[in-house]
Each structure stands twice: as structure tokens, then as C-alpha cells.
PDB file of N, CA and C in Angstrom:
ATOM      1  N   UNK A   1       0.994 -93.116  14.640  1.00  0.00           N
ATOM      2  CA  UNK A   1       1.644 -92.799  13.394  1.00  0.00           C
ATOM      3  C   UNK A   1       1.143 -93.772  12.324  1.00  0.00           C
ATOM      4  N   UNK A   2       1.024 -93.376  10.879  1.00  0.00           N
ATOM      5  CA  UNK A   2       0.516 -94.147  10.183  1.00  0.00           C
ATOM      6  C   UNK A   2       1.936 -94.484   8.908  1.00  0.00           C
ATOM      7  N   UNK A   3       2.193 -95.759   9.202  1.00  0.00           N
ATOM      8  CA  UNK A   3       2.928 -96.061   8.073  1.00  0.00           C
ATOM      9  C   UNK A   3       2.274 -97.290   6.538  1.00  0.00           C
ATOM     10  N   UNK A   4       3.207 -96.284   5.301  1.00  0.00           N
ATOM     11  CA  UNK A   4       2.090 -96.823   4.350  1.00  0.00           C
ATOM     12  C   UNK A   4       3.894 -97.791   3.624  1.00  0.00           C
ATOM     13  N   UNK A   5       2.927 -99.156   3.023  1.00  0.00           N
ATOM     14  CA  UNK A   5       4.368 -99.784   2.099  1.00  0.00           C
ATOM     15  C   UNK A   5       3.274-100.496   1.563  1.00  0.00           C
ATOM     16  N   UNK A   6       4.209-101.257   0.493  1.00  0.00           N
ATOM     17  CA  UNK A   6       3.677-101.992  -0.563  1.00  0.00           C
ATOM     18  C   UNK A   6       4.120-103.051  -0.694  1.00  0.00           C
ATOM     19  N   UNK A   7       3.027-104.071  -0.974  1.00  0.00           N
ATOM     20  CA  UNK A   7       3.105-105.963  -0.499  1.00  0.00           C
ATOM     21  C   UNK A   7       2.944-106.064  -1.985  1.00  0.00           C
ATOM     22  N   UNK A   8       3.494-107.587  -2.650  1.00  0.00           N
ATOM     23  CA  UNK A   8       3.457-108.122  -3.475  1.00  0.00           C
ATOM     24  C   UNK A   8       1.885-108.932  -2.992  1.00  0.00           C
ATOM     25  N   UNK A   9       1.076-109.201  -3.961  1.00  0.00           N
ATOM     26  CA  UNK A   9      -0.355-109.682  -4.239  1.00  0.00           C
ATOM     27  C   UNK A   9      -0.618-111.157  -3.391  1.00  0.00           C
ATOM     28  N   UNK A  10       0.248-112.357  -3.700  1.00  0.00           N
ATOM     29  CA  UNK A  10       0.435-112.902  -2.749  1.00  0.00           C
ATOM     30  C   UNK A  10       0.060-112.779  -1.209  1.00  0.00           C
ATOM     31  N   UNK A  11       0.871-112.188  -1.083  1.00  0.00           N
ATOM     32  CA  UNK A  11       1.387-111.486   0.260  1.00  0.00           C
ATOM     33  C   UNK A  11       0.215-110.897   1.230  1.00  0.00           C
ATOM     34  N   UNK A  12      -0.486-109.813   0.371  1.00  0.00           N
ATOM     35  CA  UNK A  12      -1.499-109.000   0.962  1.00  0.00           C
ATOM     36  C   UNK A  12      -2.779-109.831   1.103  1.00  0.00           C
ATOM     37  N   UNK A  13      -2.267-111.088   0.413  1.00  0.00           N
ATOM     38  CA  UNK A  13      -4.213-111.552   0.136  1.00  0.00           C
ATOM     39  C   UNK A  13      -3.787-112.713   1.448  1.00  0.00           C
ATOM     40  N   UNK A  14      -2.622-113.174   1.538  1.00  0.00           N
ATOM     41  CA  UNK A  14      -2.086-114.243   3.141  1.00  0.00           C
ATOM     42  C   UNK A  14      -2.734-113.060   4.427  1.00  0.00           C
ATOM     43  N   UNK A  15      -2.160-111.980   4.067  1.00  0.00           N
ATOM     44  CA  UNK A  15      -2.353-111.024   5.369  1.00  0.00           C
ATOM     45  C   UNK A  15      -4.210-110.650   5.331  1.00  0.00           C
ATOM     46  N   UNK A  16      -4.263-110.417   4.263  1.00  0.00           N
ATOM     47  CA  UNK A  16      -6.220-109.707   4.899  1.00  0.00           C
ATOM     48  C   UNK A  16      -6.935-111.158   4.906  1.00  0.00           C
ATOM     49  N   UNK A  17      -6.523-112.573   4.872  1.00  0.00           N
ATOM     50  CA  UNK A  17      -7.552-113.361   5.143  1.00  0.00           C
ATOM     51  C   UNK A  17      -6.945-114.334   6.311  1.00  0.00           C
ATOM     52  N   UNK A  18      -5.772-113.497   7.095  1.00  0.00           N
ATOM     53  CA  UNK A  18      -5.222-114.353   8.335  1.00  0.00           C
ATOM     54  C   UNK A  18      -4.440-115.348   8.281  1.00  0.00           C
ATOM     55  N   UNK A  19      -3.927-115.826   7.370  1.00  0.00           N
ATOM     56  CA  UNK A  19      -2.756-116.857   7.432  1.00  0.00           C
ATOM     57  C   UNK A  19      -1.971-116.388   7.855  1.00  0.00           C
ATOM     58  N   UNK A  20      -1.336-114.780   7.134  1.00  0.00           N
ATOM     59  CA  UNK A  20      -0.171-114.169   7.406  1.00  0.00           C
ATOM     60  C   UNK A  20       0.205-113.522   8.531  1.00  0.00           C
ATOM     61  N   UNK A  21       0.496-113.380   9.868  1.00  0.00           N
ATOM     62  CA  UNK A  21       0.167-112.621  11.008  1.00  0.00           C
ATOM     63  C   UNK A  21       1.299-112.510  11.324  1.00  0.00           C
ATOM     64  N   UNK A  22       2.465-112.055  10.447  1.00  0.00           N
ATOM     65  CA  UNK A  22       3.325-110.884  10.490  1.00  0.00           C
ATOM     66  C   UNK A  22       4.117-110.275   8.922  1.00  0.00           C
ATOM     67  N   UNK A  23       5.037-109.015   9.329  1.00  0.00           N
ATOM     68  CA  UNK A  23       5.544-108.738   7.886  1.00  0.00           C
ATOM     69  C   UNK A  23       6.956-108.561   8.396  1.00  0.00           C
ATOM     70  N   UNK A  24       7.508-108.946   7.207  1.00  0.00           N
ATOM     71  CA  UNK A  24       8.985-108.937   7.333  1.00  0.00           C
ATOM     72  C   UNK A  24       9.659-107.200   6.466  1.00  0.00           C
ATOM     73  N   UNK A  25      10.003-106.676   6.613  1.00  0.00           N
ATOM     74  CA  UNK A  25      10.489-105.135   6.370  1.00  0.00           C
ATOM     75  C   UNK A  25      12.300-104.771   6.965  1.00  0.00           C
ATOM     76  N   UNK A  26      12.858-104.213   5.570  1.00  0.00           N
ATOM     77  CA  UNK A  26      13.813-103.745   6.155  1.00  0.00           C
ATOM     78  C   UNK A  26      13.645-102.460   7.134  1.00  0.00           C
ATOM     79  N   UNK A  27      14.618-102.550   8.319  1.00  0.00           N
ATOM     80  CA  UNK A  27      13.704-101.633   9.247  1.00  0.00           C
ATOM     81  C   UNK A  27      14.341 -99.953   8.953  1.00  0.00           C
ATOM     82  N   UNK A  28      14.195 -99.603   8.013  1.00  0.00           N
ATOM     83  CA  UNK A  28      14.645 -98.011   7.716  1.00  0.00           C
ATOM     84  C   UNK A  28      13.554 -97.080   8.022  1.00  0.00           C
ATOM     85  N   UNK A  29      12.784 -97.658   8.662  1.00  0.00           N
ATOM     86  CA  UNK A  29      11.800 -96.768   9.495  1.00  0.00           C
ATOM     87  C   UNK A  29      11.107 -96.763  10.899  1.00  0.00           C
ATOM     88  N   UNK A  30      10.977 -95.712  11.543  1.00  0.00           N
ATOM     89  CA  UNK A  30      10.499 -95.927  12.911  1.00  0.00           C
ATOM     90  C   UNK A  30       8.952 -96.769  12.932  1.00  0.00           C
ATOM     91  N   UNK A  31       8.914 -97.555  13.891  1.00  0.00           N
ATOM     92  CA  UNK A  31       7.447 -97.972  14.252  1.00  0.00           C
ATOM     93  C   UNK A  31       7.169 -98.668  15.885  1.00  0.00           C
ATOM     94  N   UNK A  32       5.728 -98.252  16.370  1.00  0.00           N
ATOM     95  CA  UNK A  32       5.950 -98.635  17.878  1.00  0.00           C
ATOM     96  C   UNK A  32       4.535 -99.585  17.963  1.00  0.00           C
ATOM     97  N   UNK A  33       3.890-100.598  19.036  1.00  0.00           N
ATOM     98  CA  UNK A  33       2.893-101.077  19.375  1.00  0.00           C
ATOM     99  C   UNK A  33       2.091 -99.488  18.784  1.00  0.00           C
ATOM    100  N   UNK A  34       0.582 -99.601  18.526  1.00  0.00           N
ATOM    101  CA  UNK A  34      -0.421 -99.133  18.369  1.00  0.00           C
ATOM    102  C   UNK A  34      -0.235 -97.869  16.640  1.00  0.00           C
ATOM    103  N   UNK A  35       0.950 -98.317  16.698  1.00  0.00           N
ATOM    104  CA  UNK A  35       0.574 -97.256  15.135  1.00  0.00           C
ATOM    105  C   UNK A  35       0.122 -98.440  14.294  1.00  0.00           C
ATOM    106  N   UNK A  36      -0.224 -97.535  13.196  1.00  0.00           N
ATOM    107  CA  UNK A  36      -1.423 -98.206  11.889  1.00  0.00           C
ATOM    108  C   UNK A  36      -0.568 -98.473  10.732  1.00  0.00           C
ATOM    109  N   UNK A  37      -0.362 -99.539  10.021  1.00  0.00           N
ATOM    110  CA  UNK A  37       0.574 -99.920   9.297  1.00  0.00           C
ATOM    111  C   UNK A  37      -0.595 -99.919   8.035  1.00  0.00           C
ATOM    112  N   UNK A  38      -0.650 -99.910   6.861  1.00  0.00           N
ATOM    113  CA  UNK A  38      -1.186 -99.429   5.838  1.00  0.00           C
ATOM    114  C   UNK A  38      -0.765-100.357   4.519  1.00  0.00           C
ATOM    115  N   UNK A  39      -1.096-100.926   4.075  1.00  0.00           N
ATOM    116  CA  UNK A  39      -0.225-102.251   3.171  1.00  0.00           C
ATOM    117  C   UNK A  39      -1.341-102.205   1.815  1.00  0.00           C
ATOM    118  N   UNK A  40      -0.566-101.562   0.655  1.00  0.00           N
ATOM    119  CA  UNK A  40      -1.310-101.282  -0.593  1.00  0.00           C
ATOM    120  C   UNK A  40      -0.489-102.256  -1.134  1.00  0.00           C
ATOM    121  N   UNK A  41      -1.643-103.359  -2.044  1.00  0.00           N
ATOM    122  CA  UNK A  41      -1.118-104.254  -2.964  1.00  0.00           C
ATOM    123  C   UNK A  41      -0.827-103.796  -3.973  1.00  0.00           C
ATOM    124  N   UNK A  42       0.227-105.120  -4.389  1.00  0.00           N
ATOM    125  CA  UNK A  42       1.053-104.475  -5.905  1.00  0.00           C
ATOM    126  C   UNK A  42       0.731-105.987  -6.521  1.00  0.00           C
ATOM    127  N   UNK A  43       0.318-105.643  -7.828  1.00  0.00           N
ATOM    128  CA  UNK A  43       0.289-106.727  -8.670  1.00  0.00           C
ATOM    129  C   UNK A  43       1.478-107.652  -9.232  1.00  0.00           C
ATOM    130  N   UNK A  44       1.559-108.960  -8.872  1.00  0.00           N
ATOM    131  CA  UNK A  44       2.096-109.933  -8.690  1.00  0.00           C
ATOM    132  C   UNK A  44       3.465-109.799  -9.713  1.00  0.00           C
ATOM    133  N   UNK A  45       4.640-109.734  -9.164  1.00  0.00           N
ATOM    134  CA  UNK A  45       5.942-109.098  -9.939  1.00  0.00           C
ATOM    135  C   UNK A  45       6.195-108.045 -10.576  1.00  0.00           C
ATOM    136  N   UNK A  46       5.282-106.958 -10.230  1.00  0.00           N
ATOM    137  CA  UNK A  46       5.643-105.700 -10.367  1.00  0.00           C
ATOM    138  C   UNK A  46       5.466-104.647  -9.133  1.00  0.00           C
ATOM    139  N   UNK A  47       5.740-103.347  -9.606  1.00  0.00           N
ATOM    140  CA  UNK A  47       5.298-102.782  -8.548  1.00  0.00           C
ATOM    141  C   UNK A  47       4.476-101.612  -8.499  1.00  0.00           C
ATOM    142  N   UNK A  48       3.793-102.175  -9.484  1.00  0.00           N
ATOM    143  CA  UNK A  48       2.464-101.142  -9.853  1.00  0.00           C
ATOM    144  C   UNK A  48       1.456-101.415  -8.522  1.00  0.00           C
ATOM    145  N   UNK A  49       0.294-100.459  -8.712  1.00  0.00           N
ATOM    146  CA  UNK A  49      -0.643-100.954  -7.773  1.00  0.00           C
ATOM    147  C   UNK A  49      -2.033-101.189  -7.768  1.00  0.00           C
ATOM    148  N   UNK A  50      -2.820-102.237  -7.454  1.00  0.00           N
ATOM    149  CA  UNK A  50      -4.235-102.503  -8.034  1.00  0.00           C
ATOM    150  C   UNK A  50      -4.835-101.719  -7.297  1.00  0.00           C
ATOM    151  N   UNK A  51      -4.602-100.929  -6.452  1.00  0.00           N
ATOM    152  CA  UNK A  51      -5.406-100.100  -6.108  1.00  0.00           C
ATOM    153  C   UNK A  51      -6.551-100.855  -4.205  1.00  0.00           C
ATOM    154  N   UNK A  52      -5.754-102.098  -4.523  1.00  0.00           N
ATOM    155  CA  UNK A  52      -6.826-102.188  -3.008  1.00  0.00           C
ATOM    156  C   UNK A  52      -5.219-101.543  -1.714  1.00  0.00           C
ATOM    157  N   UNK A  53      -5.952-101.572  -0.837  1.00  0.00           N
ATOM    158  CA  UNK A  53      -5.062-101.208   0.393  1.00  0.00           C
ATOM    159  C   UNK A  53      -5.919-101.347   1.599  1.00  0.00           C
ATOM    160  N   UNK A  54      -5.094-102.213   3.194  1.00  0.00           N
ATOM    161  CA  UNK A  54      -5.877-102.628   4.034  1.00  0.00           C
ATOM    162  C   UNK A  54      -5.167-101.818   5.352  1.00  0.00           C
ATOM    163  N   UNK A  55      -5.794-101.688   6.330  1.00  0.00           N
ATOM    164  CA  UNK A  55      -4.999-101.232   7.702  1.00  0.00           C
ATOM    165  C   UNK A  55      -4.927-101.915   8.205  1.00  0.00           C
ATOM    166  N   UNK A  56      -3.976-101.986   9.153  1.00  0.00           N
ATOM    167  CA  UNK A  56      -3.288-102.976  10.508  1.00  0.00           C
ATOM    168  C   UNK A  56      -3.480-102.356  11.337  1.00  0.00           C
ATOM    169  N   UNK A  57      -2.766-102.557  12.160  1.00  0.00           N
ATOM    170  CA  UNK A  57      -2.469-102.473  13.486  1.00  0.00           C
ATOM    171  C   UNK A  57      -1.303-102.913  14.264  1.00  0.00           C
ATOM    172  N   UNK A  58      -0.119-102.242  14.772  1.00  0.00           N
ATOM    173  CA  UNK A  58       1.039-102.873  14.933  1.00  0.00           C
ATOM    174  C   UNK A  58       1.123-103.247  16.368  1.00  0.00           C
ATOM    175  N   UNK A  59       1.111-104.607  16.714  1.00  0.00           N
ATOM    176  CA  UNK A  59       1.003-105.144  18.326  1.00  0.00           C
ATOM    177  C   UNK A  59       2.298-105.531  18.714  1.00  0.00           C
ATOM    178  N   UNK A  60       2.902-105.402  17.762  1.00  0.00           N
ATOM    179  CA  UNK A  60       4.884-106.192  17.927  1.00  0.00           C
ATOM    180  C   UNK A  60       5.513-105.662  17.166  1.00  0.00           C
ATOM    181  N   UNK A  61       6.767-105.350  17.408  1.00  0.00           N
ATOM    182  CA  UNK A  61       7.721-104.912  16.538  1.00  0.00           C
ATOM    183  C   UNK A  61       9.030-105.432  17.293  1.00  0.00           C
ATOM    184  N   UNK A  62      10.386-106.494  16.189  1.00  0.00           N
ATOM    185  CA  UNK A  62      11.247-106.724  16.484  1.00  0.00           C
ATOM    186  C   UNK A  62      12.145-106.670  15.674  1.00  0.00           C
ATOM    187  N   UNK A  63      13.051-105.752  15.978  1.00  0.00           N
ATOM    188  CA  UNK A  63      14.520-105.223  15.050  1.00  0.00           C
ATOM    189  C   UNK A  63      15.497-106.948  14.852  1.00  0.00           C
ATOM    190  N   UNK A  64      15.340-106.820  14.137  1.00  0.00           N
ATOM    191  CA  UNK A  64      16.723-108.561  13.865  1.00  0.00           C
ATOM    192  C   UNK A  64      18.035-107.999  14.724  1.00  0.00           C
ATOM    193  N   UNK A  65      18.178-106.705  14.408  1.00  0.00           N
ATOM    194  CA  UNK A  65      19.873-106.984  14.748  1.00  0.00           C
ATOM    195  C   UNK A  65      19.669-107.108  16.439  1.00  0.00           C
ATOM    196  N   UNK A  66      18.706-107.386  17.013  1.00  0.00           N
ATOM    197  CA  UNK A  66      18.832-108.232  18.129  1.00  0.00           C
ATOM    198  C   UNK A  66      19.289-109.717  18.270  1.00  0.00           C
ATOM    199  N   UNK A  67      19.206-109.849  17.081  1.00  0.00           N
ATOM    200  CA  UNK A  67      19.629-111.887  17.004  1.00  0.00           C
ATOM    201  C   UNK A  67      21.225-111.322  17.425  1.00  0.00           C
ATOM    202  N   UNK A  68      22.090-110.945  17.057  1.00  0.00           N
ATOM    203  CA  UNK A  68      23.516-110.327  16.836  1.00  0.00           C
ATOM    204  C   UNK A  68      23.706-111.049  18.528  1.00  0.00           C
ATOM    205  N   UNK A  69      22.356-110.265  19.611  1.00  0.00           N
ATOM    206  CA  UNK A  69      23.101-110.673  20.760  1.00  0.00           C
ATOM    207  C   UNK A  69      22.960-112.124  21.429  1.00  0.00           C
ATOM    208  N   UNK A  70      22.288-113.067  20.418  1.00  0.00           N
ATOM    209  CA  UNK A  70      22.236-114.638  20.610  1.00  0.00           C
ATOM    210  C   UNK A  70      22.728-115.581  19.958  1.00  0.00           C
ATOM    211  N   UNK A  71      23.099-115.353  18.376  1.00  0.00           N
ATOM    212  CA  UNK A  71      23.918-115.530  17.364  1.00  0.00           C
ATOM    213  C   UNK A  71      25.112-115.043  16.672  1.00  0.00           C
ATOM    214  N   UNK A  72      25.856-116.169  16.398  1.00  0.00           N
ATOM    215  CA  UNK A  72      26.906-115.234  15.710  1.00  0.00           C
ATOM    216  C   UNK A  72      26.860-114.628  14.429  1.00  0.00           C
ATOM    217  N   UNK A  73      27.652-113.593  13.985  1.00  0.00           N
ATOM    218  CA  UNK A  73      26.997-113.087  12.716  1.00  0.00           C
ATOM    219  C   UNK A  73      27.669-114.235  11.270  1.00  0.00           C
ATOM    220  N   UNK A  74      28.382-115.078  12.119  1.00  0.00           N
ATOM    221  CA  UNK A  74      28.725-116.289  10.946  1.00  0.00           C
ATOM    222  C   UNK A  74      27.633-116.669  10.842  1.00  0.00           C
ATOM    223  N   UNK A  75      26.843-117.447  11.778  1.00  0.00           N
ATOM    224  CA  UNK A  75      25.674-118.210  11.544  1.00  0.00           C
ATOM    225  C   UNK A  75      24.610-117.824  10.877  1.00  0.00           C
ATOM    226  N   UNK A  76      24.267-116.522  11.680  1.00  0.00           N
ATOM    227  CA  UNK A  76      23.320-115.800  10.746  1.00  0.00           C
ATOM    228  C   UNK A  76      23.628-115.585   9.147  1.00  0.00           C
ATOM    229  N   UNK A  77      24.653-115.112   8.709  1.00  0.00           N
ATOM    230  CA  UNK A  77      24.738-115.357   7.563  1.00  0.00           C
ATOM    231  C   UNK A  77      24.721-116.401   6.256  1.00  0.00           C
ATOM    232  N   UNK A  78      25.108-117.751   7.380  1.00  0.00           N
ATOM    233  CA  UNK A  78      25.039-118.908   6.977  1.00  0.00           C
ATOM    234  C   UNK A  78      23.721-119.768   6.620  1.00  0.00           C
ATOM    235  N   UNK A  79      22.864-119.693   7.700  1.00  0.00           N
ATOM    236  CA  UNK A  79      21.552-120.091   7.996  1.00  0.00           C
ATOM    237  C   UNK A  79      20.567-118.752   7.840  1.00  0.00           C
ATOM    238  N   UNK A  80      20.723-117.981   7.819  1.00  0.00           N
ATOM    239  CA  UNK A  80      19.508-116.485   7.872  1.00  0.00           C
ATOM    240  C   UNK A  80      19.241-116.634   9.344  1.00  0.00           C
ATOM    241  N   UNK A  81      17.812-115.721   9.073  1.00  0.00           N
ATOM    242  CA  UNK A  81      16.843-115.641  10.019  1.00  0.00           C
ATOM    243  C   UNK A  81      15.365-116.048  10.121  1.00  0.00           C
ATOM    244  N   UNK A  82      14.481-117.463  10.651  1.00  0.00           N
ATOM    245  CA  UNK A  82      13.649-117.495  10.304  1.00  0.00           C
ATOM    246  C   UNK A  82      12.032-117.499  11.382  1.00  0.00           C
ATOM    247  N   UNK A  83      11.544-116.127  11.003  1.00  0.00           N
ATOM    248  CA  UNK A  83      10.344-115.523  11.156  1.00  0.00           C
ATOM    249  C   UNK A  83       9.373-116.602  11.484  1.00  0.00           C
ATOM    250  N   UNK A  84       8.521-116.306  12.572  1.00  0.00           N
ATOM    251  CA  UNK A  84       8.007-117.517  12.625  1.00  0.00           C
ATOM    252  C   UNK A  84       6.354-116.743  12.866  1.00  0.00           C
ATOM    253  N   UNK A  85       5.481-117.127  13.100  1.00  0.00           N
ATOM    254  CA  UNK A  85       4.024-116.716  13.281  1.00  0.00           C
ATOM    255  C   UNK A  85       3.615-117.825  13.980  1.00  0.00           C
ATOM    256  N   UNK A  86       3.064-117.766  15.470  1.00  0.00           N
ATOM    257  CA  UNK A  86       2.859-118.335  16.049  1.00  0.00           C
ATOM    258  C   UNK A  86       1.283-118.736  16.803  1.00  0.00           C
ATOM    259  N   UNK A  87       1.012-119.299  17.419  1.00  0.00           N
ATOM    260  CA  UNK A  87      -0.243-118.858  18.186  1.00  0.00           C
ATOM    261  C   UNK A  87      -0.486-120.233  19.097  1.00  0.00           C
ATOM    262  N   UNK A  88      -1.149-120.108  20.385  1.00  0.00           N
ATOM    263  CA  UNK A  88      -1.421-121.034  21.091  1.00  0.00           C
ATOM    264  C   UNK A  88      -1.820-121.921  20.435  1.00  0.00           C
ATOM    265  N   UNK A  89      -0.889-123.277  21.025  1.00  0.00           N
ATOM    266  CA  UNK A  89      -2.338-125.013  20.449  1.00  0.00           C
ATOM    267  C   UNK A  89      -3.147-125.270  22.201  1.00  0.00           C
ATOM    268  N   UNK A  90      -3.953-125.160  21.658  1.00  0.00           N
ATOM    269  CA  UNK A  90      -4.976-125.577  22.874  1.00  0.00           C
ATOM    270  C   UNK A  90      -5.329-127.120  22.604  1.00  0.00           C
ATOM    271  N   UNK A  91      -4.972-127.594  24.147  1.00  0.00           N
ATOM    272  CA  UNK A  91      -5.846-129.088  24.306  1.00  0.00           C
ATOM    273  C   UNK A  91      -6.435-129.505  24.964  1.00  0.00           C
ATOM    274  N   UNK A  92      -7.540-130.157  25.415  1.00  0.00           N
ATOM    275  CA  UNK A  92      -8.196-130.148  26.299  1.00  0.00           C
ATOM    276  C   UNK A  92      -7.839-130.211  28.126  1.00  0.00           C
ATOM    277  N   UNK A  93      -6.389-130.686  28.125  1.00  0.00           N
ATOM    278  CA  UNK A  93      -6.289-130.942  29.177  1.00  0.00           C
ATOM    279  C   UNK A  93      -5.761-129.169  29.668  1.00  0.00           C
ATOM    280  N   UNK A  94      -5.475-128.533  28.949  1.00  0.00           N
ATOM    281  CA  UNK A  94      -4.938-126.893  29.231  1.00  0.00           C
ATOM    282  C   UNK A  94      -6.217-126.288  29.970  1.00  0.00           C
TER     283      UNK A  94
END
């Protein structure tokens, strides 16, 4: 399935040069591992569009209101939720 949304300029230029290696989305839409996520930039505080747009690839997908079953919804409201992007540190002795 191909889903299309729109990133603030920022945003899209973290994601197509790899800093960014995830997106945060309210989840009012279906998505599974292997569909194509579609991310057309919008120029920086609006929501017009410059016209570039890149494809993904979706390898993860995690609904928040799973925190609900590790947190309380005081806390969460108190503190949020914070997204993290991760990746192995390799050291020599690994």
C-alpha cells in the first residue's frame, strides 16, 4: 500500500540525508512492515508544497496507545512520549 503525507522542510531534508530514521504521525491511518510511505515536502511553516517528494519504506510501525499498557495515562500526560531512533554502537570487543 502506498501512503502519501506531508513533512515540514526541516523534517524531510533530516529524513532523505539519514539523521531522521523515524516519523512521528497521528495514527488515523492503516500501515504495515513493507508498504511505501511517500513524504512530499512543505515549505518551512506553511503547508504549501515545493514540489520535491521521497519514498520510504515502512520496516516498523508502533501505535503509542501501547505505552497505556506500561504507563499510566497520568504520566504520559505529564511527561509525553519520547521517540527515540536508535542503532547499534559497535566496539571492538563485540
Amino acid at each position: 500500500m502506498k501512503i502519501i503525507k506531508n513533512v515540514q522542510q526541516e523534517y524531510f531534508e533530516a529524513i532523505t540525508d539519514g539523521r531522521k530514521r523515524f516519523e512521528v504521525r497521528l495514527a488515523d491511518f492503516k500501515c504495515k512492515p513493507g508498504d511505501t510511505l511517500i513524504l512530499k515536502e512543505q515549505k518551512q511553516g506553511s503547508k504549501e508544497l515545493t514540489g520535491r517528494e521521497k519514498e520510504f519504506e515502512v520496516i516498523f510501525n508502533l501505535n503509542t496507545k501501547i505505552a497505556e499498557k506500561f504507563y499510566s495515562k497520568e504520566d504520559i500526560n505529564k511527561y509525553g512520549l519520547m521517540i527515540l531512533s536508535v542503532r547499534r554502537k559497535y566496539n571492538h570487543k563485540d
